[in-house]
PDB file of N, CA and C in Angstrom:
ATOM      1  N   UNK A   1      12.271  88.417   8.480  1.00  0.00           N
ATOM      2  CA  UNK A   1      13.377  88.714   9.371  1.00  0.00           C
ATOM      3  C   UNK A   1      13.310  90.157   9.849  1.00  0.00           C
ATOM      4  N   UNK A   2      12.517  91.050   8.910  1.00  0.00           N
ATOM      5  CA  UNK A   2      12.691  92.035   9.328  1.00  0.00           C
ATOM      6  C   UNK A   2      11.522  92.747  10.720  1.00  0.00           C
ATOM      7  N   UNK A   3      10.632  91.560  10.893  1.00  0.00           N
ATOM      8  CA  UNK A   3       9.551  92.166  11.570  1.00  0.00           C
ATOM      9  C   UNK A   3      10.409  91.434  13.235  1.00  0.00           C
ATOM     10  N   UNK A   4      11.182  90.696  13.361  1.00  0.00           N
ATOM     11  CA  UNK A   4      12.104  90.533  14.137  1.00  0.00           C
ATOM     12  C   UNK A   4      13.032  91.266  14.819  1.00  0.00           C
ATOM     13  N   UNK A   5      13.453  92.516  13.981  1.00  0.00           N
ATOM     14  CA  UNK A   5      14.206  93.483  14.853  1.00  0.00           C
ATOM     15  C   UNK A   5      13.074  94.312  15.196  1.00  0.00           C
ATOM     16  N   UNK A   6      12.133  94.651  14.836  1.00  0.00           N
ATOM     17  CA  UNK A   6      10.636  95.166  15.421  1.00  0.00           C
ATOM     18  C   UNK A   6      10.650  94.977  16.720  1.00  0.00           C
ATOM     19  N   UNK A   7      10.288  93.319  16.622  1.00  0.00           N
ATOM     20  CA  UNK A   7      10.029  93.054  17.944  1.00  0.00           C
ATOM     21  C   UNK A   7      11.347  92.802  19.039  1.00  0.00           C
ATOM     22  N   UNK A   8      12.784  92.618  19.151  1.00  0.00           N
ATOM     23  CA  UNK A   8      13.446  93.124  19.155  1.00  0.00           C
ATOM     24  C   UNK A   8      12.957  94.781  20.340  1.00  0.00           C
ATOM     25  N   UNK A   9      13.544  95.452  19.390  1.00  0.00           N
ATOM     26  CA  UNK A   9      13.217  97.003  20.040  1.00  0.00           C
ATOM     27  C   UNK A   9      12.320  96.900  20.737  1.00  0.00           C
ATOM     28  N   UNK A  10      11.289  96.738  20.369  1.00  0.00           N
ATOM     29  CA  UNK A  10       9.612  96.667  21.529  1.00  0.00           C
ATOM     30  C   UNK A  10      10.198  96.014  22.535  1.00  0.00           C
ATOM     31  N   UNK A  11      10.279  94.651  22.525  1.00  0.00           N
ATOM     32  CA  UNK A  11      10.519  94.554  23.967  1.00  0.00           C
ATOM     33  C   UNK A  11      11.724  94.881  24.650  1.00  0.00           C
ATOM     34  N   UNK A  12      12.403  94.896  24.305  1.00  0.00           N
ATOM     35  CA  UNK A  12      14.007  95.612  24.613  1.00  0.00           C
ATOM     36  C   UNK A  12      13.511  97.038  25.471  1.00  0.00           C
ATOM     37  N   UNK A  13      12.888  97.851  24.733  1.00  0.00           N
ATOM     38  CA  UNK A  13      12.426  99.089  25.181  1.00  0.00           C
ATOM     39  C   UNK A  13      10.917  98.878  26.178  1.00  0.00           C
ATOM     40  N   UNK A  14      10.335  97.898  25.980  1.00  0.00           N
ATOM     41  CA  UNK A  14       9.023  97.297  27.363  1.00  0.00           C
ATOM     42  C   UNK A  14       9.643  97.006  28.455  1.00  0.00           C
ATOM     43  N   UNK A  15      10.953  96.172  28.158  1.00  0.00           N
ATOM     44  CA  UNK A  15      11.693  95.855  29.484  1.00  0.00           C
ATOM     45  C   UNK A  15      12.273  97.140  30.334  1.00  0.00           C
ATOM     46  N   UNK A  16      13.172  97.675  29.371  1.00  0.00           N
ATOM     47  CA  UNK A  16      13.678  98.453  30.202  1.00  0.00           C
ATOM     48  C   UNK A  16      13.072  99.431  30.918  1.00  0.00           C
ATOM     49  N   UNK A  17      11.322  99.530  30.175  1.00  0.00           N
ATOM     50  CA  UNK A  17      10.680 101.168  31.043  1.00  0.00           C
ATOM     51  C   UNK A  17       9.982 100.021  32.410  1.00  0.00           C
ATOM     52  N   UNK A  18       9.954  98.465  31.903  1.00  0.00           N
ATOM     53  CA  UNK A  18       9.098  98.016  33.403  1.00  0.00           C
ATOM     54  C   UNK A  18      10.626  98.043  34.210  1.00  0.00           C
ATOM     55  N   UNK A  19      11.665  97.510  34.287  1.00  0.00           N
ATOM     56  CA  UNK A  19      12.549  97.615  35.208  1.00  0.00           C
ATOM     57  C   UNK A  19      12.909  99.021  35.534  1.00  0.00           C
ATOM     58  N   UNK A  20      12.373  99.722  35.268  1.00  0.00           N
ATOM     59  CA  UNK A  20      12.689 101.252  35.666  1.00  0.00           C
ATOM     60  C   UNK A  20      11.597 101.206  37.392  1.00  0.00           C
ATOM     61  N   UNK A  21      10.945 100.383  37.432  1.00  0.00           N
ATOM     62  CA  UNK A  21      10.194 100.229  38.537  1.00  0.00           C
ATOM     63  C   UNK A  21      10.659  99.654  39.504  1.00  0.00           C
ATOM     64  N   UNK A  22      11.670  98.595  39.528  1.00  0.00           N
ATOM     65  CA  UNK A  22      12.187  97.852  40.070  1.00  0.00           C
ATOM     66  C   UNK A  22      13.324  98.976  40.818  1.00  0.00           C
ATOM     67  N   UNK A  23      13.524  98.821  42.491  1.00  0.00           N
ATOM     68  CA  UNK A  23      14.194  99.521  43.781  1.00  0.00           C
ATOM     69  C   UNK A  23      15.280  98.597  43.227  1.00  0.00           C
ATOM     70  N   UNK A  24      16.570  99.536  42.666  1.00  0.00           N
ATOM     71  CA  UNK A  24      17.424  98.401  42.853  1.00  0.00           C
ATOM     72  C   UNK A  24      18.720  98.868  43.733  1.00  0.00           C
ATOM     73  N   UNK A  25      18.222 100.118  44.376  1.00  0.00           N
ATOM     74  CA  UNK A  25      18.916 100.391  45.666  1.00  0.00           C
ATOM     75  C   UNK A  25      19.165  99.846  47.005  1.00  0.00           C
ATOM     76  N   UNK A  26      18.360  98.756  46.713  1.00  0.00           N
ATOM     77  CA  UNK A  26      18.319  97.316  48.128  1.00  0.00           C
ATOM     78  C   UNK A  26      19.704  97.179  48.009  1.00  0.00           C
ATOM     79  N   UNK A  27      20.126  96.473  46.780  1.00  0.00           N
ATOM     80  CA  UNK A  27      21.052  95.271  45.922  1.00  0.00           C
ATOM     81  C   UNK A  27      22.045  96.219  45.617  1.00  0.00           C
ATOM     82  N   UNK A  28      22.060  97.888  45.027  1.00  0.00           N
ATOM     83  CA  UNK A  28      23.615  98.426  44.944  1.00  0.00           C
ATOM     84  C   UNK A  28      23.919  98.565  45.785  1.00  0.00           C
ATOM     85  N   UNK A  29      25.434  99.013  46.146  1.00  0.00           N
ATOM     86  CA  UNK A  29      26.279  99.575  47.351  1.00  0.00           C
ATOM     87  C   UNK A  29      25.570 101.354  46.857  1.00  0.00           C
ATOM     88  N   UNK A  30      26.085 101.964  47.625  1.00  0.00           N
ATOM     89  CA  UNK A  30      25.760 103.419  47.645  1.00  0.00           C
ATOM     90  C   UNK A  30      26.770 104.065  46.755  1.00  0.00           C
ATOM     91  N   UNK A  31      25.903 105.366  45.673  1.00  0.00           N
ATOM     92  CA  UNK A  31      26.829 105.601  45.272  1.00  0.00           C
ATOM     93  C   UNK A  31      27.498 105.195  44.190  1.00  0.00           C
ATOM     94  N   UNK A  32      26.414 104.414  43.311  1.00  0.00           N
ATOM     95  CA  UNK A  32      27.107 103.117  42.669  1.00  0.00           C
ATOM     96  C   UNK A  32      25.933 103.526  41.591  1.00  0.00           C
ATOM     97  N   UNK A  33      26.150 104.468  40.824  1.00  0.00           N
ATOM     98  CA  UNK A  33      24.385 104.791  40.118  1.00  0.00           C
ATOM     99  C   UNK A  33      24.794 104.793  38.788  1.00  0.00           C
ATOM    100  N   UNK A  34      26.019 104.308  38.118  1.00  0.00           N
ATOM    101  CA  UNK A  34      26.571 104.240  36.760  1.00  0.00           C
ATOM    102  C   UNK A  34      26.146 102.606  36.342  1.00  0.00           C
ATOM    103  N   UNK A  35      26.604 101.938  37.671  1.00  0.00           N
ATOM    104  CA  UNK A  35      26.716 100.288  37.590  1.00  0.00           C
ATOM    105  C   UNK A  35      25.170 100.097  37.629  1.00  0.00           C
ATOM    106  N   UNK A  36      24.131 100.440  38.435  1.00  0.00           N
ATOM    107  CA  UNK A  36      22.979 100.501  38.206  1.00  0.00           C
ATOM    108  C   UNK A  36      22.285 100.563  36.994  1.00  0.00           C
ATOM    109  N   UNK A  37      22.486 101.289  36.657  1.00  0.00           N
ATOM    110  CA  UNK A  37      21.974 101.600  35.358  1.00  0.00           C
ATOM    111  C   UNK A  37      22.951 100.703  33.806  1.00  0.00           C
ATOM    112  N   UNK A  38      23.862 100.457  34.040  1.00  0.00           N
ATOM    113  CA  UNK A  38      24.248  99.692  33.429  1.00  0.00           C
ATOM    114  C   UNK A  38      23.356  98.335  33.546  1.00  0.00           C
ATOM    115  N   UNK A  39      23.365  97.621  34.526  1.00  0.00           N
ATOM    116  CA  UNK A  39      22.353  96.333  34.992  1.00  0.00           C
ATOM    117  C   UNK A  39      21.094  96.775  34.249  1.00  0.00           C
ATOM    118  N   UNK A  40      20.386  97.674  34.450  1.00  0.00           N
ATOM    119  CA  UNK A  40      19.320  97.980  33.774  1.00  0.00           C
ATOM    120  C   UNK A  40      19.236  97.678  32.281  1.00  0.00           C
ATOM    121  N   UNK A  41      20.214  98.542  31.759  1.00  0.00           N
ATOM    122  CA  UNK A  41      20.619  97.905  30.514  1.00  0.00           C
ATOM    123  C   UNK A  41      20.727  96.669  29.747  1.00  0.00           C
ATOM    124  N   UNK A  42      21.702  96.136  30.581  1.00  0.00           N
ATOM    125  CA  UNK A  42      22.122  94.399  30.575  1.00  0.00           C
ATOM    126  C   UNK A  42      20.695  93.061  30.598  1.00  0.00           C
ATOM    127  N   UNK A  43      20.396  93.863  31.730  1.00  0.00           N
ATOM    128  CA  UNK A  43      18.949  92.878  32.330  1.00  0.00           C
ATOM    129  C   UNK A  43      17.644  93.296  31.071  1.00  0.00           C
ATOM    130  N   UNK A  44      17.654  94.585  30.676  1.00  0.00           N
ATOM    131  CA  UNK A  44      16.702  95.301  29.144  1.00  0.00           C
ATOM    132  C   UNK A  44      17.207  93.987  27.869  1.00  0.00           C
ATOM    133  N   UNK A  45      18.558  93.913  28.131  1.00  0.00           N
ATOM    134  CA  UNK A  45      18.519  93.475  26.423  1.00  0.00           C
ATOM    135  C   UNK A  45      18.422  92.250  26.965  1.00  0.00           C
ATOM    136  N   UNK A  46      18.688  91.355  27.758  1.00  0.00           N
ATOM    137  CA  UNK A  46      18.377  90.115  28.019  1.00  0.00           C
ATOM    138  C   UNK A  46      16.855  89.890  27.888  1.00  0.00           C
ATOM    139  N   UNK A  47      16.063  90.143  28.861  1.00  0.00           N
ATOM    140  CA  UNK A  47      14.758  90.012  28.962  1.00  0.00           C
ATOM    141  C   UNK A  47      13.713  90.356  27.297  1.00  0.00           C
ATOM    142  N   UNK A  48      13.977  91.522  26.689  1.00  0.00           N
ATOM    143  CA  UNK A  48      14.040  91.438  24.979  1.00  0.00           C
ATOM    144  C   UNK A  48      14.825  90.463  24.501  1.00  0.00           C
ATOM    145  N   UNK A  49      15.396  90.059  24.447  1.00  0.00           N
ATOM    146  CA  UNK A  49      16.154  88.933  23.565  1.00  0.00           C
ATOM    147  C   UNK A  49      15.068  87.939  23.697  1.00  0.00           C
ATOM    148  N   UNK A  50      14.836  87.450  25.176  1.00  0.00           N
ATOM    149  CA  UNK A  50      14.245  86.237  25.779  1.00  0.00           C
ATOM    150  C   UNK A  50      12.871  85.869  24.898  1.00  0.00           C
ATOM    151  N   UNK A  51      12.480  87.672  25.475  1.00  0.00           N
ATOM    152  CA  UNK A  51      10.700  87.305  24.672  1.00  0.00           C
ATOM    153  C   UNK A  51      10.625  87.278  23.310  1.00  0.00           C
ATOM    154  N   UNK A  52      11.543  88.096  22.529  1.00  0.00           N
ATOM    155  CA  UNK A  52      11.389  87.940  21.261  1.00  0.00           C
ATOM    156  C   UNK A  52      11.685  86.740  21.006  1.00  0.00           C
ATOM    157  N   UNK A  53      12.427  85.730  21.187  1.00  0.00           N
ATOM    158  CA  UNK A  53      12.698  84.241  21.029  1.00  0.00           C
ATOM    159  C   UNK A  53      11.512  83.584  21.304  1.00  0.00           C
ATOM    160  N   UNK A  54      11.091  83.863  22.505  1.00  0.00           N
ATOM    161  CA  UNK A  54      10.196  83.188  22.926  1.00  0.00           C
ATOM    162  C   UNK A  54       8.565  83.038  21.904  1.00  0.00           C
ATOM    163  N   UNK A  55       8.391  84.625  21.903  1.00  0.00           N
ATOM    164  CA  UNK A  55       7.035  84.636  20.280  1.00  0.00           C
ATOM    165  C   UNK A  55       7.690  84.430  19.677  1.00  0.00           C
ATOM    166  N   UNK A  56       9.014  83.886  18.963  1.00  0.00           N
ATOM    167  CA  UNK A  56       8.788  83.918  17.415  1.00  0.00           C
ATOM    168  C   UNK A  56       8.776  82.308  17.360  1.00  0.00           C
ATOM    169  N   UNK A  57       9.438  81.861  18.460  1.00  0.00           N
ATOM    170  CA  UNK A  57       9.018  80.127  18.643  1.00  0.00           C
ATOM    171  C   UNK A  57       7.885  79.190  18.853  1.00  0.00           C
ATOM    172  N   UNK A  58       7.120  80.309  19.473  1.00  0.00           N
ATOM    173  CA  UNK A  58       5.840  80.092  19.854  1.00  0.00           C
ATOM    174  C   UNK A  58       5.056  80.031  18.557  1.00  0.00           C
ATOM    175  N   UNK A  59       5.174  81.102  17.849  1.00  0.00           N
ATOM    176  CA  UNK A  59       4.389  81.391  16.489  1.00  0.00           C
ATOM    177  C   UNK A  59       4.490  80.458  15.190  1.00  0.00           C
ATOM    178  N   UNK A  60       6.268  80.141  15.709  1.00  0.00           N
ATOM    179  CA  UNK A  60       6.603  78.783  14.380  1.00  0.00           C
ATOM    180  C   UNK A  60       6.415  77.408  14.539  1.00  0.00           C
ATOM    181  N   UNK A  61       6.145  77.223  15.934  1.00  0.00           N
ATOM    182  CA  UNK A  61       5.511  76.064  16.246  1.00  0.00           C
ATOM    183  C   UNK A  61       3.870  75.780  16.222  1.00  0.00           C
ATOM    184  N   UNK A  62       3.432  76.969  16.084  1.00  0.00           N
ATOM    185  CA  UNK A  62       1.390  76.822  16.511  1.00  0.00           C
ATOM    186  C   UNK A  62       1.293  77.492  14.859  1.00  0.00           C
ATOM    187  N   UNK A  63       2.443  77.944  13.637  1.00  0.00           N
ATOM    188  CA  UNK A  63       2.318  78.238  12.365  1.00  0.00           C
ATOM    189  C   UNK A  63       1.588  79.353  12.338  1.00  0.00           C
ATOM    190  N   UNK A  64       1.259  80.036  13.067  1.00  0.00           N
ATOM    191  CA  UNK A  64       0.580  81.418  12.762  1.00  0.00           C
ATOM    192  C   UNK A  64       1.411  82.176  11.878  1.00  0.00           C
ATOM    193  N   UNK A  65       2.446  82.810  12.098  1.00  0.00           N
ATOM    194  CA  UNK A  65       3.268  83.267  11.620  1.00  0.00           C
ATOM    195  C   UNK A  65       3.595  82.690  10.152  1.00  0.00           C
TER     196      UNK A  65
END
């Protein structure tokens, strides 16, 4: 369980430096650079949540793990 919040953080923190790439000044109103970065946030721990679910399901189904 514990190599789970590992991965966890890793991707939590992979997501959020690749969405740091992402223009998301199309999609805010102007001016709006608190709520931005909040989304960043939001969309970071989602996308970590996702993948860490995703390998550790992957791994308990093919038994590597």
């Amino acid at each position: 369980m514990n190599l789970k919040i590992y991965f966890y953080v890793f991707f939590v923190m992979l997501s959020a430096y690749t969405l740091t790439g992402v223009n998301f000044d199309k999609w805010m109103k102007k001016n709006k650079i608190w709520e931005a970065r909040i989304l960043v946030i939001i969309l970071s721990l989602i996308i970590g949540y996702l993948l860490t679910n995703f390998i550790f399901d992957f791994f308990s189904l093919t038994k590597i793990i």
